[in-house]
N, C-alpha and C. Protein backbone atom coordinates (compact mmCIF):
# COMPACT_ATOMS: atom_id res chain seq x y z
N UNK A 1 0.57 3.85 25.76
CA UNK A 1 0.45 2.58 25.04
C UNK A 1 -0.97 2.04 25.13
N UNK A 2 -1.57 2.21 26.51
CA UNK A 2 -2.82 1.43 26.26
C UNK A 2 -4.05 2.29 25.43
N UNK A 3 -3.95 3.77 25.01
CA UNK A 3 -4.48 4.37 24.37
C UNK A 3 -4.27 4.12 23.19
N UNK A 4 -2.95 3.90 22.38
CA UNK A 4 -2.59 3.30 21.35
C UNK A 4 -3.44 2.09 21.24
N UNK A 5 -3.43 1.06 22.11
CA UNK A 5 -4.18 0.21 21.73
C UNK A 5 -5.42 -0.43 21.65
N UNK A 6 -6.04 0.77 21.90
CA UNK A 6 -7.56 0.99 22.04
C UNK A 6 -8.07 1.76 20.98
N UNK A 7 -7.40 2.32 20.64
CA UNK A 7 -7.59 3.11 19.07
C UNK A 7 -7.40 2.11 18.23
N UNK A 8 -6.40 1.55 18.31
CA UNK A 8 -5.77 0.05 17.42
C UNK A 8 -6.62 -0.84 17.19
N UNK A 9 -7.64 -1.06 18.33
CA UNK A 9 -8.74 -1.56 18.63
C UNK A 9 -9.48 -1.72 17.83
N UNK A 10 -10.41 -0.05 17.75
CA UNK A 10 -11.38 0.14 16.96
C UNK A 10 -11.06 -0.42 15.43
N UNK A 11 -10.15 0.68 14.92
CA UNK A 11 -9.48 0.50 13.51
C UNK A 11 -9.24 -0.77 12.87
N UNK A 12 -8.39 -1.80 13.73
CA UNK A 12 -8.04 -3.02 12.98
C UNK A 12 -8.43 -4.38 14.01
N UNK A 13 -8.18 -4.20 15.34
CA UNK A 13 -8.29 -5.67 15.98
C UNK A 13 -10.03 -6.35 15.76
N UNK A 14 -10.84 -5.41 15.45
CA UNK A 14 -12.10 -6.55 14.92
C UNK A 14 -12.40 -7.04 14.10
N UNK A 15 -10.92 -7.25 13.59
CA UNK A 15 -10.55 -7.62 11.78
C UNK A 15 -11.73 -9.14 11.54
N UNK A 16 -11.79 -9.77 12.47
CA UNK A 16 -12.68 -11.45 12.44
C UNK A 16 -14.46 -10.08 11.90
N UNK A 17 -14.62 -9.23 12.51
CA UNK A 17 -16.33 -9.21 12.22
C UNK A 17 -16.29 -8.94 11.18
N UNK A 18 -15.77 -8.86 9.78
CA UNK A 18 -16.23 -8.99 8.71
C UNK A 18 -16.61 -10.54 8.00
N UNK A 19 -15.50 -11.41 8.85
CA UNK A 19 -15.42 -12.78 8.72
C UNK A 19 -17.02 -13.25 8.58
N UNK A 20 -17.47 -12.67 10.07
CA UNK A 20 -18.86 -13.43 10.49
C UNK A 20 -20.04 -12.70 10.58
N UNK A 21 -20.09 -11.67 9.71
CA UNK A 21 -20.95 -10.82 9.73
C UNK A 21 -21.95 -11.34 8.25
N UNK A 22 -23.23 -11.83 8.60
CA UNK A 22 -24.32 -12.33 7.72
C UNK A 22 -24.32 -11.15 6.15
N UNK A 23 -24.68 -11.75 5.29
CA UNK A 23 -25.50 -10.31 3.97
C UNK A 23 -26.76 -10.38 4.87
N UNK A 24 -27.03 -8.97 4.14
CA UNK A 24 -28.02 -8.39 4.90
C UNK A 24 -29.09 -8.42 3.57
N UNK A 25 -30.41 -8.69 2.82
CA UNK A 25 -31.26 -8.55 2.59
C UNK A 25 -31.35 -7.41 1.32
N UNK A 26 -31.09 -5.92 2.28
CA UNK A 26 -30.97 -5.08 1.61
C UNK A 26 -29.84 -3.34 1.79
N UNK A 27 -29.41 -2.93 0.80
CA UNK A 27 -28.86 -1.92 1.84
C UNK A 27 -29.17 -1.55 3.02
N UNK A 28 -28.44 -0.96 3.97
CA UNK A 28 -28.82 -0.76 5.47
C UNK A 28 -27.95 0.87 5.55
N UNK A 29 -28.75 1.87 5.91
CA UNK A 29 -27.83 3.27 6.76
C UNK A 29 -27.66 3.92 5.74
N UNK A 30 -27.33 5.20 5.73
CA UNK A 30 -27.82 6.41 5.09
C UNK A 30 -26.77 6.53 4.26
N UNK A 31 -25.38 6.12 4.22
CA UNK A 31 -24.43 5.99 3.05
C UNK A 31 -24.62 4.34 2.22
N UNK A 32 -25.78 3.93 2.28
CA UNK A 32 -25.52 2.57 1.40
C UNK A 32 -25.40 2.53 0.35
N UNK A 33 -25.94 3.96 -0.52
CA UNK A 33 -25.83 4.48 -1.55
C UNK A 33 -24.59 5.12 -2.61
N UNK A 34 -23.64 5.58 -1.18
CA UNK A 34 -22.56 6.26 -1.25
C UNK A 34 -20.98 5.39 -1.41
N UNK A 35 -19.98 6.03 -1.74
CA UNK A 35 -18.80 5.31 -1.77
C UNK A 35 -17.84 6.32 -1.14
N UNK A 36 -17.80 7.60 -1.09
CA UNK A 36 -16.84 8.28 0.20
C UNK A 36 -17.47 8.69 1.01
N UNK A 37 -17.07 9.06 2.55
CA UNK A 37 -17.26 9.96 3.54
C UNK A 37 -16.45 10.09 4.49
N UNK A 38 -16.41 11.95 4.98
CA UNK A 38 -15.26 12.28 5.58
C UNK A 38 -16.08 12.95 6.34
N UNK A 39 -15.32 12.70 7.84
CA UNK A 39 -16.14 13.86 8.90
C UNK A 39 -14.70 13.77 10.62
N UNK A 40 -15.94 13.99 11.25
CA UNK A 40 -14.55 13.44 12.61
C UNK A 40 -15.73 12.34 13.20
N UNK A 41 -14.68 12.65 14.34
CA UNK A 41 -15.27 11.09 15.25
C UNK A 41 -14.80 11.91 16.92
N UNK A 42 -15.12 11.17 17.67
CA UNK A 42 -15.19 11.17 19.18
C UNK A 42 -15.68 9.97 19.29
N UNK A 43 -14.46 8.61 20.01
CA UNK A 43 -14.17 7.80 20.78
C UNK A 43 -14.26 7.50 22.24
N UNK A 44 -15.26 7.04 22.69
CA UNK A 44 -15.41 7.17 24.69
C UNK A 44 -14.89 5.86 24.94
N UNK A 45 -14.05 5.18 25.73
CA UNK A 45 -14.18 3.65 26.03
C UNK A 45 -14.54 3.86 27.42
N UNK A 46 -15.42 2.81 28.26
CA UNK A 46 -16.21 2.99 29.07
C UNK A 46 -15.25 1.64 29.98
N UNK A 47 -15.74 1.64 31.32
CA UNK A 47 -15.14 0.52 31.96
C UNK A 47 -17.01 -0.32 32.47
N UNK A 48 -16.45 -1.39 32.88
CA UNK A 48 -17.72 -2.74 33.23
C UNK A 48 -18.62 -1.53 34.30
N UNK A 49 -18.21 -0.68 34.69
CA UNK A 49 -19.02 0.43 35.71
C UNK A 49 -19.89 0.92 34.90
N UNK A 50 -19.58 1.29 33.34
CA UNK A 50 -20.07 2.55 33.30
C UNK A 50 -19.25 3.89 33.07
N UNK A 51 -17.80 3.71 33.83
CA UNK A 51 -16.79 4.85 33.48
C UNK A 51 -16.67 5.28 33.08
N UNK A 52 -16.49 6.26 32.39
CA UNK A 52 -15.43 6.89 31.03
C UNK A 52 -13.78 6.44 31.58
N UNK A 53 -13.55 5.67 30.52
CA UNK A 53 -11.66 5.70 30.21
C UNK A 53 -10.64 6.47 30.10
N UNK A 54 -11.41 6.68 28.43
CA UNK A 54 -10.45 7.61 27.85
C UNK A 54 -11.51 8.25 26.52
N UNK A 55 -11.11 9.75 25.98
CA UNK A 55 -11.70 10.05 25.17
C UNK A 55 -10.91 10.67 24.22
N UNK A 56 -11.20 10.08 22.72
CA UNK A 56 -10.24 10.57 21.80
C UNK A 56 -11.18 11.42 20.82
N UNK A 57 -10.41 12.35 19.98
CA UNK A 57 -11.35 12.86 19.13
C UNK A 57 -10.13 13.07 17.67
N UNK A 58 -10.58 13.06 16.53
CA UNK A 58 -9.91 13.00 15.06
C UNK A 58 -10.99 13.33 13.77
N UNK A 59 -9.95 12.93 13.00
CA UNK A 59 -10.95 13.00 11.67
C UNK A 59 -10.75 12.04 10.86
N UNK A 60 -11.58 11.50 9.99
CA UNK A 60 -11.37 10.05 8.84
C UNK A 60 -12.16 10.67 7.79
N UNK A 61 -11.53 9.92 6.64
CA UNK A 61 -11.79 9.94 5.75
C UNK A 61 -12.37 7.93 5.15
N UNK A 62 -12.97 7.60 4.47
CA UNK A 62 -13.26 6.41 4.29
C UNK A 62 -13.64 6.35 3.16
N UNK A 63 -12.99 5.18 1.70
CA UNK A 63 -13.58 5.22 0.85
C UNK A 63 -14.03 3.71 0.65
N UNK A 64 -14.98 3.40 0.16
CA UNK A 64 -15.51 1.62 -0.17
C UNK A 64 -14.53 1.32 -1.20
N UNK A 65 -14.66 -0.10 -0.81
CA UNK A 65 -15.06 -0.80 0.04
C UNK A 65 -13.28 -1.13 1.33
N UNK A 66 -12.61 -0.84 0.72
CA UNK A 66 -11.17 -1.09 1.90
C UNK A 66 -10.39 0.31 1.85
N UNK A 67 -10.77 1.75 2.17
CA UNK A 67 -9.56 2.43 2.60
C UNK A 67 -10.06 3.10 3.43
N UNK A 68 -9.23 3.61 4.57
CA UNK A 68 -9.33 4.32 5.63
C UNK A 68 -7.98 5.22 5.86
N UNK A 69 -8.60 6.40 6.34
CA UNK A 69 -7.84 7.26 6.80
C UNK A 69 -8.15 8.07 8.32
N UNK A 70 -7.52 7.37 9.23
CA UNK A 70 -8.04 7.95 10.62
C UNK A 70 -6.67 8.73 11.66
N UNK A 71 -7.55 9.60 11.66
CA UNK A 71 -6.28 10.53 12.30
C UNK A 71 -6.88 11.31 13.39
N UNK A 72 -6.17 10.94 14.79
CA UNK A 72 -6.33 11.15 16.16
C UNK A 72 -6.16 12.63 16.57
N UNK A 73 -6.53 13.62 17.27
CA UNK A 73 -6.16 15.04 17.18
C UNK A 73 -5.98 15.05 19.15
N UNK A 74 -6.73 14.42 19.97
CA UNK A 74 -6.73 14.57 21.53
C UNK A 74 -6.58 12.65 21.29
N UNK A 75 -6.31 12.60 22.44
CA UNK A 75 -5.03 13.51 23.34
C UNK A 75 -3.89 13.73 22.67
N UNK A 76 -3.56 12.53 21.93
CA UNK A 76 -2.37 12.01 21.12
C UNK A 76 -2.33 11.95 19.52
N UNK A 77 -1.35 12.65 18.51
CA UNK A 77 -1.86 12.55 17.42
C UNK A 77 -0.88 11.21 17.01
N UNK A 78 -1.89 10.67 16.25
CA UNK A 78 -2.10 9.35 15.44
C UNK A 78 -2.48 9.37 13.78
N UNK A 79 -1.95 8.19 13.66
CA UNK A 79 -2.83 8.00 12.35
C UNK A 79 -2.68 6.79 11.45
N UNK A 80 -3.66 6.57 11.26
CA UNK A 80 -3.63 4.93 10.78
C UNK A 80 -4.35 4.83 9.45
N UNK A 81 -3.59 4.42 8.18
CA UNK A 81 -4.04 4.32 7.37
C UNK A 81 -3.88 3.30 6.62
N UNK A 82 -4.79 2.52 5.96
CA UNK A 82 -5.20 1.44 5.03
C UNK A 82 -5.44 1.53 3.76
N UNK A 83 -4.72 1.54 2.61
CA UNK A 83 -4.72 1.20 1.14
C UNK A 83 -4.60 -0.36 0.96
N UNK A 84 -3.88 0.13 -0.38
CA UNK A 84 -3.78 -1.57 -1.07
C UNK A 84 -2.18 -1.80 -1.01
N UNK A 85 -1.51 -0.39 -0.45
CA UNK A 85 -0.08 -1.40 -0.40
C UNK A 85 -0.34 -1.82 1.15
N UNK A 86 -0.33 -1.48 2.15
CA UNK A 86 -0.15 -2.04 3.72
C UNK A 86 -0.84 -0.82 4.26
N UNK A 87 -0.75 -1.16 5.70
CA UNK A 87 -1.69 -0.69 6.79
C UNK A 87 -0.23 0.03 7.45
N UNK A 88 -0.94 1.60 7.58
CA UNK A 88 0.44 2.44 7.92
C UNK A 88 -0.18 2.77 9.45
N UNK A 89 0.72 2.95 10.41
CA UNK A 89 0.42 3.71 11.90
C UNK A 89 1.41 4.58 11.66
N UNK A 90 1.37 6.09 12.48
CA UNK A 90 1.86 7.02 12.23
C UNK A 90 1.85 7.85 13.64
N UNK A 91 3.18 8.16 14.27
CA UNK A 91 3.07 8.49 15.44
C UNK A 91 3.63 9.72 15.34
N UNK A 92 3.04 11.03 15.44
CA UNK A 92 3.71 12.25 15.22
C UNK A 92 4.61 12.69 16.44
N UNK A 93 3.68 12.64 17.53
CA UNK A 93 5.13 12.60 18.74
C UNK A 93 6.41 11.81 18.90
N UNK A 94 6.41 10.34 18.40
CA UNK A 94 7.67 10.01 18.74
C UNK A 94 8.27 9.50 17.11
N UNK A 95 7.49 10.36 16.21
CA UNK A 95 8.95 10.28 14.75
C UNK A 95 8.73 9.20 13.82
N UNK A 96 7.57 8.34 14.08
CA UNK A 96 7.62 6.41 13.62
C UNK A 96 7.09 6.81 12.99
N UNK A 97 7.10 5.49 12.07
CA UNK A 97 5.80 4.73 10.87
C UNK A 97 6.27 3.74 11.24
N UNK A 98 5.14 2.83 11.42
CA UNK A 98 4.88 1.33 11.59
C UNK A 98 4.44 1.07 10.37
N UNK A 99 4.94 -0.20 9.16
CA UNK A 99 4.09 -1.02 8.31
C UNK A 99 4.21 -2.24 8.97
N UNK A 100 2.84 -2.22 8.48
CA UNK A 100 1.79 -3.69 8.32
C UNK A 100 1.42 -3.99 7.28
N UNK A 101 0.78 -5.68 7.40
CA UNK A 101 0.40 -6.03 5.98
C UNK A 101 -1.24 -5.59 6.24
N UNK A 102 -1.58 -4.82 5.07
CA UNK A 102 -2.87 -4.44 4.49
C UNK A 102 -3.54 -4.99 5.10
N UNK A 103 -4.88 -4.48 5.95
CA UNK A 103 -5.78 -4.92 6.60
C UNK A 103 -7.19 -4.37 5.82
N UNK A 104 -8.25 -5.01 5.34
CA UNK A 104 -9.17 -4.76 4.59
C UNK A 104 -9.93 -3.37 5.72
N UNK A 105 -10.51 -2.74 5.04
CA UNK A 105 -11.37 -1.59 5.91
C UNK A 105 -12.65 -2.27 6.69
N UNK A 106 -12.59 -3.56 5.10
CA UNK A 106 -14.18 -3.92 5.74
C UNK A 106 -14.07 -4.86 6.81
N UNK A 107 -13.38 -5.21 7.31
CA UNK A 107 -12.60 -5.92 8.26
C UNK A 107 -12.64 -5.16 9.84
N UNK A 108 -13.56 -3.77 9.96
CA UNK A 108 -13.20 -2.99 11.11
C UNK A 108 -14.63 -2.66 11.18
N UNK A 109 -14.96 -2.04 12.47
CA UNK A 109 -16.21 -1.93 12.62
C UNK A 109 -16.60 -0.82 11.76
N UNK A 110 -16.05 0.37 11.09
CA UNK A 110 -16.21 1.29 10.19
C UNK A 110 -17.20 0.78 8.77
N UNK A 111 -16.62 -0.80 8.58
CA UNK A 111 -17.95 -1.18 7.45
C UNK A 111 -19.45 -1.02 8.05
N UNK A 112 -19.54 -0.88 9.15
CA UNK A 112 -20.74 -0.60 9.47
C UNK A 112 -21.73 0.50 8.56
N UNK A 113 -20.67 1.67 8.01
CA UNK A 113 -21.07 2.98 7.60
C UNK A 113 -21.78 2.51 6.34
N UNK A 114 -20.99 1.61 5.56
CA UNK A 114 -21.60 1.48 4.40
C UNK A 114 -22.99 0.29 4.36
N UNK A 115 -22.93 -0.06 5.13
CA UNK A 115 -24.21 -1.03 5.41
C UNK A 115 -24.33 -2.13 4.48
N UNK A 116 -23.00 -2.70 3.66
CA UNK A 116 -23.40 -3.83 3.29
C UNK A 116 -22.28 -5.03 3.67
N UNK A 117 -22.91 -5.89 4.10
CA UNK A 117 -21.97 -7.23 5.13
C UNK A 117 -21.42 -8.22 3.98
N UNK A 118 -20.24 -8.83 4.42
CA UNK A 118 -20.02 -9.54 3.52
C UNK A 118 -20.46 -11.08 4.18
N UNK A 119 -20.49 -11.84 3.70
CA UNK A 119 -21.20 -13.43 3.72
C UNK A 119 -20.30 -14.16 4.96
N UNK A 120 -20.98 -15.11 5.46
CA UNK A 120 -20.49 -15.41 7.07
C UNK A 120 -21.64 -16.18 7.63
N UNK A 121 -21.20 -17.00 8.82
CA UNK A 121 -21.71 -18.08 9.52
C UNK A 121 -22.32 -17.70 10.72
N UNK A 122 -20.92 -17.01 11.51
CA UNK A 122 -20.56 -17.21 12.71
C UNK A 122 -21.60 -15.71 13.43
N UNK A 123 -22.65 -16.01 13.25
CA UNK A 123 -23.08 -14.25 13.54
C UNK A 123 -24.98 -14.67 13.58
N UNK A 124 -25.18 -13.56 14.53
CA UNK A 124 -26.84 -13.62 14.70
C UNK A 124 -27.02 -11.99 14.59
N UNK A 125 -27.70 -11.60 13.78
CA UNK A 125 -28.01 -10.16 14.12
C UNK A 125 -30.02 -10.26 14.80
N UNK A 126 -29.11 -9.54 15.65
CA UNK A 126 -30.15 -9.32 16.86
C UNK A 126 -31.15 -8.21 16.62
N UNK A 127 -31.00 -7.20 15.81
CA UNK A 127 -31.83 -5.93 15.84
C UNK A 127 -31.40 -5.35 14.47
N UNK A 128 -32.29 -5.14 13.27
CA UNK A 128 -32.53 -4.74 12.66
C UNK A 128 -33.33 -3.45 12.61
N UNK A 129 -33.36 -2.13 12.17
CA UNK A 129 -34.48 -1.49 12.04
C UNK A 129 -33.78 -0.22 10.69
N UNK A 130 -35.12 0.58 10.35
CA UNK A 130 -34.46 1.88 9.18
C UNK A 130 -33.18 2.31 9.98
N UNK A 131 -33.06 2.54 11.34
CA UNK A 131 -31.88 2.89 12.00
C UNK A 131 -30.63 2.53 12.82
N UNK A 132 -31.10 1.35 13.10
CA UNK A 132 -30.05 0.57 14.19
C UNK A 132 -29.67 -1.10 13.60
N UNK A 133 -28.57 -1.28 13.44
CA UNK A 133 -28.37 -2.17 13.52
C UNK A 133 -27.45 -2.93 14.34
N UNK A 134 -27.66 -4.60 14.63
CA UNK A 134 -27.21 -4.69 15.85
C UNK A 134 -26.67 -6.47 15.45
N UNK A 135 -25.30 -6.97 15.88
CA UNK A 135 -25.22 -8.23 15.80
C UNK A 135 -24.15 -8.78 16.70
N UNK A 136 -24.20 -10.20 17.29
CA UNK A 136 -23.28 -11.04 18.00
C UNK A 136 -22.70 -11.64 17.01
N UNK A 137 -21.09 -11.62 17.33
CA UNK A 137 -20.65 -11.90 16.25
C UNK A 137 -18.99 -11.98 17.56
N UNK A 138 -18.28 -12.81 16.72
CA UNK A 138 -17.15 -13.72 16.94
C UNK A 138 -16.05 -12.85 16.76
N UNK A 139 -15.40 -12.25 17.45
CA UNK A 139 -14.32 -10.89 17.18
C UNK A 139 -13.30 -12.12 18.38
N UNK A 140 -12.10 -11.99 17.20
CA UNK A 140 -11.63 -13.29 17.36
C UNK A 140 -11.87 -14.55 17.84
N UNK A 141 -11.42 -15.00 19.23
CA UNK A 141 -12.10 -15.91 20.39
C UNK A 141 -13.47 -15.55 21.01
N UNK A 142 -14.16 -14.16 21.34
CA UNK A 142 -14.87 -13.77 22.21
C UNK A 142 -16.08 -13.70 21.43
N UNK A 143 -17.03 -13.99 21.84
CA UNK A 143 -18.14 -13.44 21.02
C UNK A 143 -18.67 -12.11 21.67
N UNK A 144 -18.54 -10.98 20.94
CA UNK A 144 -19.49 -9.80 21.04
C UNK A 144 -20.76 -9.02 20.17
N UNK A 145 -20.83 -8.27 21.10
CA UNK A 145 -22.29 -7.42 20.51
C UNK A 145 -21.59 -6.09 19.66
N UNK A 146 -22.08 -5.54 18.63
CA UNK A 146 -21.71 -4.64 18.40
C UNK A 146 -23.42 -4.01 17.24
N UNK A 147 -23.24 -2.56 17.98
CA UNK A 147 -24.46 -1.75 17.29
C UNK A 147 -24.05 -0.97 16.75
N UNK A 148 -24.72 -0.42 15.60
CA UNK A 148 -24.51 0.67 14.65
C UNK A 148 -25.71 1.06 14.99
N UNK A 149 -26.20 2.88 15.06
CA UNK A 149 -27.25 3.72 15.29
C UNK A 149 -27.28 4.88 14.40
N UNK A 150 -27.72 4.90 13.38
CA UNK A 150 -27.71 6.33 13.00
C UNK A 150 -28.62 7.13 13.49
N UNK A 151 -28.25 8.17 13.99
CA UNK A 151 -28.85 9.74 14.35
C UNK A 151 -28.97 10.82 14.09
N UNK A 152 -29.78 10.37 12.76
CA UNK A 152 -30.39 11.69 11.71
C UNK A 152 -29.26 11.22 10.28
N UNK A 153 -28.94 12.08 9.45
CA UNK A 153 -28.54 11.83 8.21
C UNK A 153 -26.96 11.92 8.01
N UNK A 154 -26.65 12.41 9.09
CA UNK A 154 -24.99 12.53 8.95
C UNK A 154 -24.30 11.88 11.05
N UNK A 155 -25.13 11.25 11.75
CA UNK A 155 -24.43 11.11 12.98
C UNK A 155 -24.64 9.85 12.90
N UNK A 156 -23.50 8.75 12.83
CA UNK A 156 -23.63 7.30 13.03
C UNK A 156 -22.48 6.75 14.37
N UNK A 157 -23.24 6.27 15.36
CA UNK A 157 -22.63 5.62 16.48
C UNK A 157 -22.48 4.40 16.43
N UNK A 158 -21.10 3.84 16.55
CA UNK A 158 -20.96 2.04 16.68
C UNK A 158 -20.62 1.89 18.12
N UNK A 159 -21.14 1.26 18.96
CA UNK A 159 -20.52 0.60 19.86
C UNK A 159 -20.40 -0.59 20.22
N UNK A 160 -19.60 -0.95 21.12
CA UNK A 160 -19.03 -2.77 20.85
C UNK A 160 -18.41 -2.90 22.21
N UNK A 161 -18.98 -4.01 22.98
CA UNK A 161 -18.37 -4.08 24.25
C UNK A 161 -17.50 -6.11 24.19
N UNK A 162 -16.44 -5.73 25.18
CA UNK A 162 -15.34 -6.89 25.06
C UNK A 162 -15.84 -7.95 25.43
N UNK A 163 -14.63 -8.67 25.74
CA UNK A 163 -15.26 -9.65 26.57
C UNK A 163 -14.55 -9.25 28.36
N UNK A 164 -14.25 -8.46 28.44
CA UNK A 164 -13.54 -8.20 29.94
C UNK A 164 -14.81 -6.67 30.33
N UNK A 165 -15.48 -6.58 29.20
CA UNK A 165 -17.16 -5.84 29.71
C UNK A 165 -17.07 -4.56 29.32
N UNK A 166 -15.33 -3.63 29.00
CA UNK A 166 -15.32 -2.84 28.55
C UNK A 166 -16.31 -2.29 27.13
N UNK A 167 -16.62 -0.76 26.87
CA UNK A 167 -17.66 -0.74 26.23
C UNK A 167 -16.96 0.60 25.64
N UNK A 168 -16.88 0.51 24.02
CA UNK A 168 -16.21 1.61 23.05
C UNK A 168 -17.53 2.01 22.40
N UNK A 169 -17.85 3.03 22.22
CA UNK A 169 -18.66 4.04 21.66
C UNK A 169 -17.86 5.18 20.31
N UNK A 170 -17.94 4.37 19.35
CA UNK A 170 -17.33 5.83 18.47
C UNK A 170 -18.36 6.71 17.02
N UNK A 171 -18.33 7.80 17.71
CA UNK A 171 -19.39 8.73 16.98
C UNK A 171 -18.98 9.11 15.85
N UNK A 172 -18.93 9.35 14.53
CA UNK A 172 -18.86 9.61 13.36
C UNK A 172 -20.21 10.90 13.10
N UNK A 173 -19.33 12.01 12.49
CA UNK A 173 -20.22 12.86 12.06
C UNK A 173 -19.29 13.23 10.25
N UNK A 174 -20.78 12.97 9.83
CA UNK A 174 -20.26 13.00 8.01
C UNK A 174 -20.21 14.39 7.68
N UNK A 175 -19.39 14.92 7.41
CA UNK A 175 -19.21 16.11 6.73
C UNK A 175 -18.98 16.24 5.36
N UNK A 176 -19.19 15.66 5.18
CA UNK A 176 -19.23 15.35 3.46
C UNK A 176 -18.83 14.11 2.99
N UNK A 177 -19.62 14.26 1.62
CA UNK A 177 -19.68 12.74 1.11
C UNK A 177 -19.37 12.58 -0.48
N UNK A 178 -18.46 13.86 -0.56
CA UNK A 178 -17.23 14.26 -1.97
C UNK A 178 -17.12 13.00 -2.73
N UNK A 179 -16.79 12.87 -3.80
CA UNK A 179 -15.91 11.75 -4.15
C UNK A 179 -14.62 11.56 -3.85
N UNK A 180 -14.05 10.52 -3.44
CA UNK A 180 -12.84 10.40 -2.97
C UNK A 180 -11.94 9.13 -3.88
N UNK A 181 -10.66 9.35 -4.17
CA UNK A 181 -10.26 8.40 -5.11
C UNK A 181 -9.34 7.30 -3.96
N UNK A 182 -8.40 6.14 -4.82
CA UNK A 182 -6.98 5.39 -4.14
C UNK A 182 -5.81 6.30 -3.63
N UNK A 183 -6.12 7.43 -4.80
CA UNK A 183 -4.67 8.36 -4.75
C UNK A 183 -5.29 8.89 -3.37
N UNK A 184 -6.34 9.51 -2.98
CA UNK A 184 -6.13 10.22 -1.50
C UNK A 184 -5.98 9.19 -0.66
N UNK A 185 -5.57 8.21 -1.05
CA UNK A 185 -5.20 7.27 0.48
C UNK A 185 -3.72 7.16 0.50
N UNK A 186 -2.79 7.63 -0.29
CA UNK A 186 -1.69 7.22 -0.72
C UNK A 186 -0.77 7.04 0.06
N UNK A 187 0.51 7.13 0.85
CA UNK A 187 1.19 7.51 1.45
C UNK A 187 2.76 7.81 1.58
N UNK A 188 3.39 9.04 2.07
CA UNK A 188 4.50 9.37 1.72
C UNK A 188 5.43 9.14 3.17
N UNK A 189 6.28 8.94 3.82
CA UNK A 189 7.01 8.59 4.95
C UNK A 189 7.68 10.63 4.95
N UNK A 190 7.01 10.78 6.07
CA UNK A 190 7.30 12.58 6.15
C UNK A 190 8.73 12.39 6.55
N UNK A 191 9.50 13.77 5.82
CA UNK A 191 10.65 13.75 6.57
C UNK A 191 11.06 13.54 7.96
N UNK A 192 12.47 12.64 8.28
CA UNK A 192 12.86 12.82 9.67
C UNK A 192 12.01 11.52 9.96
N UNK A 193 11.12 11.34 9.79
CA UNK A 193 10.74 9.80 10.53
C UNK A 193 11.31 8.69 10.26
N UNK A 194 11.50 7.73 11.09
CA UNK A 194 11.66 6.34 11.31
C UNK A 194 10.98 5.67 10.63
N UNK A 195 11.11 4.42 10.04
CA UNK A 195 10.07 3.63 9.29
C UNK A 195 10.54 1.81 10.07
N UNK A 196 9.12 1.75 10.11
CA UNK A 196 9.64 0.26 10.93
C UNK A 196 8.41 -0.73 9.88
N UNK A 197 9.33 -1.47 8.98
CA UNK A 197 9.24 -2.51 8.73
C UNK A 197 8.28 -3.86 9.23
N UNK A 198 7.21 -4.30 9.03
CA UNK A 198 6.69 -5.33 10.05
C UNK A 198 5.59 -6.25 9.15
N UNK A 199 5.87 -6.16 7.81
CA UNK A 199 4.81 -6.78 6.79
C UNK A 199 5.71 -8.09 6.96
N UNK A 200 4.99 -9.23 6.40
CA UNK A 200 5.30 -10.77 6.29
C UNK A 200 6.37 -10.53 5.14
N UNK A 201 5.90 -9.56 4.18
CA UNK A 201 7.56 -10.12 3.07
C UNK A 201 8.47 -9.70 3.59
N UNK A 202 8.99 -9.58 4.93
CA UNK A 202 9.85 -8.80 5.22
C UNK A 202 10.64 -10.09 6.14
N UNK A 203 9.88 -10.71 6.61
CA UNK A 203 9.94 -12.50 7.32
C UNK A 203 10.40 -11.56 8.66
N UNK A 204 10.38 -10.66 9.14
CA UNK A 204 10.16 -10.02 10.53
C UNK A 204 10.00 -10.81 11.30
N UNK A 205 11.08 -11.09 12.35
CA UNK A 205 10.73 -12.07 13.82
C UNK A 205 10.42 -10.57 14.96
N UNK A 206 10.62 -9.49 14.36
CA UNK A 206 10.53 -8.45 15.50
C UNK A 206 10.41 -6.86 14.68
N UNK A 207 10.47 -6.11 14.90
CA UNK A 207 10.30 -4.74 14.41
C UNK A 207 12.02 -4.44 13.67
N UNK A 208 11.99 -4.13 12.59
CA UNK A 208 13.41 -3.93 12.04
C UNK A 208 13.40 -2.35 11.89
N UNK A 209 14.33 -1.33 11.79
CA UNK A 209 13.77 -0.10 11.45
C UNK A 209 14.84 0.34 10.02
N UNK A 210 14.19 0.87 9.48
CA UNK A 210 14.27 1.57 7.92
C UNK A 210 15.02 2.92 7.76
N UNK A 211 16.07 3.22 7.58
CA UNK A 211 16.37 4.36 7.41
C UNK A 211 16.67 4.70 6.10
């Protein structure tokens, strides 16, 4: 569970830094140009030491400006995906689909890739350069730091530390930058799984399940 929710993390709980994240001037990062990219990733979360946590590794797919497709391969396979009907989690070991209501992409630290911010108050960006970008910014209650680094033309690193000091590092390597449409975000409920219900039209006081 707490790996679940550290992945959960990355993907959707910094849903506020799009809130408070400034426009930026001018495009920023080596896809500002672009509208798909697909590669993997490797996830480290670090403890207030310095630690390593836990380390996940997957593959995503991302198209501008709101869809995501992220899928966990170590330890645990996962997968969390974002269109325009709802925000799907997908647990291949224990049989589920979780819906949610639609969570914007640009809403996660992943807008970082495309380098353009949407309009906001609540935010100081601290470090600008051709390669790094860097801002304090209001991720829900807490205010944090979070950096984007690109390293060379296809390796972009975000990391973002809490407010309890923990520190997530997730590496993105672009393997291509195809065109990608809505339809590849689509989603079908695989045979044999569970479907659990959890969007607001559903008036959900708790998880209902779908058969």
């Amino acid at each position: 569970m707490k790996l679940h929710c550290s992945i959960l993390k990355f993907v959707v709980t910094s849903l506020a830094l799009v809130a408070c994240v400034a426009p930026l001037a001018a495009p920023w990062g080596e896809l500002a140009n672009d509208s798909s990219a697909q590669g993997s990733f490797v996830q480290v979360i670090f403890d207030e030491n310095g630690t390593p946590l836990s380390k996940t590794t997957g593959e995503f797919r991302a198209l501008r400006p709101s869809y995501i497709d992220w899928r966990t391969d170590r330890p645990e396979r996962q997968r969390y995906l974002i269109n325009d009907e709802a925000f799907w989690q997908q647990d291949e070991e224990l049989g589920i689909v979780i819906k949610r209501d639609t969570l914007s992409a640009a809403n996660t630290p992943l807008r970082f890739i495309w380098g353009d911010m949407a309009a906001g108050s609540d935010v100081t960006v601290i470090e600008m350069t051709d390669t790094t970008l860097g801002v304090d910014a209001m991720i829900g209650t807490a205010l944090q730091r979070v950096i984007a680094e690109w390293k060379g033309q296809n390796t972009l690193a975000i990391s973002s530390v809490d407010a309890l000091g923990q520190r997530t590092v997730v590496t993105l390597t672009i393997d291509t930058r195809e065109s990608l449409s809505p339809r590849d975000f689509s989603f079908e409920l695989p045979p044999a799984f569970d479907l659990y219900d959890e969007t607001s039209s559903r008036g959900l006081i708790g998880e209902e399940l779908i058969r």
